[in-house]
C-alpha atoms as a PDB file:
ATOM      1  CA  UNK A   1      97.605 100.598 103.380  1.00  0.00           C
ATOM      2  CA  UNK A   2     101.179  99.014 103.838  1.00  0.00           C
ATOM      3  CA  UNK A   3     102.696 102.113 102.352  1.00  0.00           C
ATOM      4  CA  UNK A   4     101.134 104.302 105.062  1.00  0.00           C
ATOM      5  CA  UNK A   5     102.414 102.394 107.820  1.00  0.00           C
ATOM      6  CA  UNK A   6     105.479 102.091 106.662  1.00  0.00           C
ATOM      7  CA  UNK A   7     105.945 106.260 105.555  1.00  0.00           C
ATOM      8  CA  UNK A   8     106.825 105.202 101.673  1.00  0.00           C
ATOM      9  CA  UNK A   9     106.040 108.761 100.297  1.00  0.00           C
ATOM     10  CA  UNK A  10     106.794 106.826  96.776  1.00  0.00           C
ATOM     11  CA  UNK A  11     104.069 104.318  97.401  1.00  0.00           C
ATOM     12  CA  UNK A  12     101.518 107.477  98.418  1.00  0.00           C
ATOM     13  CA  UNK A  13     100.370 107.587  94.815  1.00  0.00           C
ATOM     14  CA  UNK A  14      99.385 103.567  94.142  1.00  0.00           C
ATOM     15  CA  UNK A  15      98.096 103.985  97.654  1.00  0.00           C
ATOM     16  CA  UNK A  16      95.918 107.039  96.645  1.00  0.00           C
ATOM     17  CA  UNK A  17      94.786 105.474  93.610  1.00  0.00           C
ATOM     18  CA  UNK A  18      93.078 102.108  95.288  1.00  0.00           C
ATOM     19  CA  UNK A  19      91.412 104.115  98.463  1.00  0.00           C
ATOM     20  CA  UNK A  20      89.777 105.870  95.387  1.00  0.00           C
ATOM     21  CA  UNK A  21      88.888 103.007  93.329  1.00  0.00           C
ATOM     22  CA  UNK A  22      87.698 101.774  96.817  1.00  0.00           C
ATOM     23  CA  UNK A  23      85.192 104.548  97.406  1.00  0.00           C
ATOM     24  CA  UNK A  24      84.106 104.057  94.361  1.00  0.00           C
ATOM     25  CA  UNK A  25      83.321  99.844  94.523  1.00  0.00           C
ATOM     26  CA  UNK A  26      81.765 100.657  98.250  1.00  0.00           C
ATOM     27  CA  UNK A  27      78.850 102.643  96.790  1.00  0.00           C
ATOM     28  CA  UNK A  28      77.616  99.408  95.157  1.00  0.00           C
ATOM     29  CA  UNK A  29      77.794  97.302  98.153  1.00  0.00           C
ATOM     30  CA  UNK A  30      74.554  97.507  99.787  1.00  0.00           C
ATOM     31  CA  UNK A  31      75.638  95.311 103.282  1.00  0.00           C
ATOM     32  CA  UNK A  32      79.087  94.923 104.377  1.00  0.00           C
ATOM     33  CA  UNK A  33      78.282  92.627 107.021  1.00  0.00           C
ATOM     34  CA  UNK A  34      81.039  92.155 109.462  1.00  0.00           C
ATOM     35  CA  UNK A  35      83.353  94.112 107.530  1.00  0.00           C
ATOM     36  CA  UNK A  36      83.457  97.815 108.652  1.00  0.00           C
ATOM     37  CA  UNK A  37      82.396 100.233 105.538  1.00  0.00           C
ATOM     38  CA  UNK A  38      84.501 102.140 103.596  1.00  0.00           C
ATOM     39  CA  UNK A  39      83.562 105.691 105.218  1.00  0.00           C
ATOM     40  CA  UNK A  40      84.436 103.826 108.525  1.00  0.00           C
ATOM     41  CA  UNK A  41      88.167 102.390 106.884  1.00  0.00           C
ATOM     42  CA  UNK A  42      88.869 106.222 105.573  1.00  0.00           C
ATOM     43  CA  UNK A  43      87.737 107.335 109.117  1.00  0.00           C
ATOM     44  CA  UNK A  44      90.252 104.884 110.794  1.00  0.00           C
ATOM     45  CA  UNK A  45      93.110 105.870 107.966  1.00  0.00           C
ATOM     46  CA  UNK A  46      92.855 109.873 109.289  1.00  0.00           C
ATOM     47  CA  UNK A  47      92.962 108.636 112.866  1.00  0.00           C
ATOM     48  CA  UNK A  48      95.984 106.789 112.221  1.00  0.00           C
ATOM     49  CA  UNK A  49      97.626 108.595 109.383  1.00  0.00           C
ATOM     50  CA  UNK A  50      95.957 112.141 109.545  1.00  0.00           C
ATOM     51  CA  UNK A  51      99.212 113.762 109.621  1.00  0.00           C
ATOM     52  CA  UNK A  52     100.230 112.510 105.637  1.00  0.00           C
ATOM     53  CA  UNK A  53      99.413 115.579 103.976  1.00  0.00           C
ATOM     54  CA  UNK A  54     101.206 114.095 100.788  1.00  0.00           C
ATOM     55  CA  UNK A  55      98.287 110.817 100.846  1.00  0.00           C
ATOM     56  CA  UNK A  56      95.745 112.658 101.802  1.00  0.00           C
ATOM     57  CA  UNK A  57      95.723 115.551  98.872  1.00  0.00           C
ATOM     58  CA  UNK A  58      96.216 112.375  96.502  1.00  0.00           C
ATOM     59  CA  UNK A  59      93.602 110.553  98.161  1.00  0.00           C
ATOM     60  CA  UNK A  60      90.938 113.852  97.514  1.00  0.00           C
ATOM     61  CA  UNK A  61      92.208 114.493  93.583  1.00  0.00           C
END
């Protein structure tokens, strides 16, 4: 989420819009292998960037 890390409050929307359509692929993948899940990802975004209000009440429309 390069607009995270770099505060663009303009980019909070695109950014919203793909952890969404994100959540949504994850359900069909049964194994991620290597890869850390998608619950795991969000769980490392709030860690990281818990203090974005402005992503995070995009991220939950």
């Amino acid at each position: 989420m390069h607009g995270l890390t770099r505060s663009r409050v303009t980019r909070y929307h695109y950014a919203a819009e793909h952890l969404v359509a994100c959540a949504r692929l994850a359900r069909d993948i049964p194994d991620f292998g290597a890869f850390e899940t998608h619950d795991a990802y969000v769980a490392r975004l709030k860690e990281e960037h818990g203090r974005k209000f402005g992503f995070w009440s995009l991220a939950a429309a």
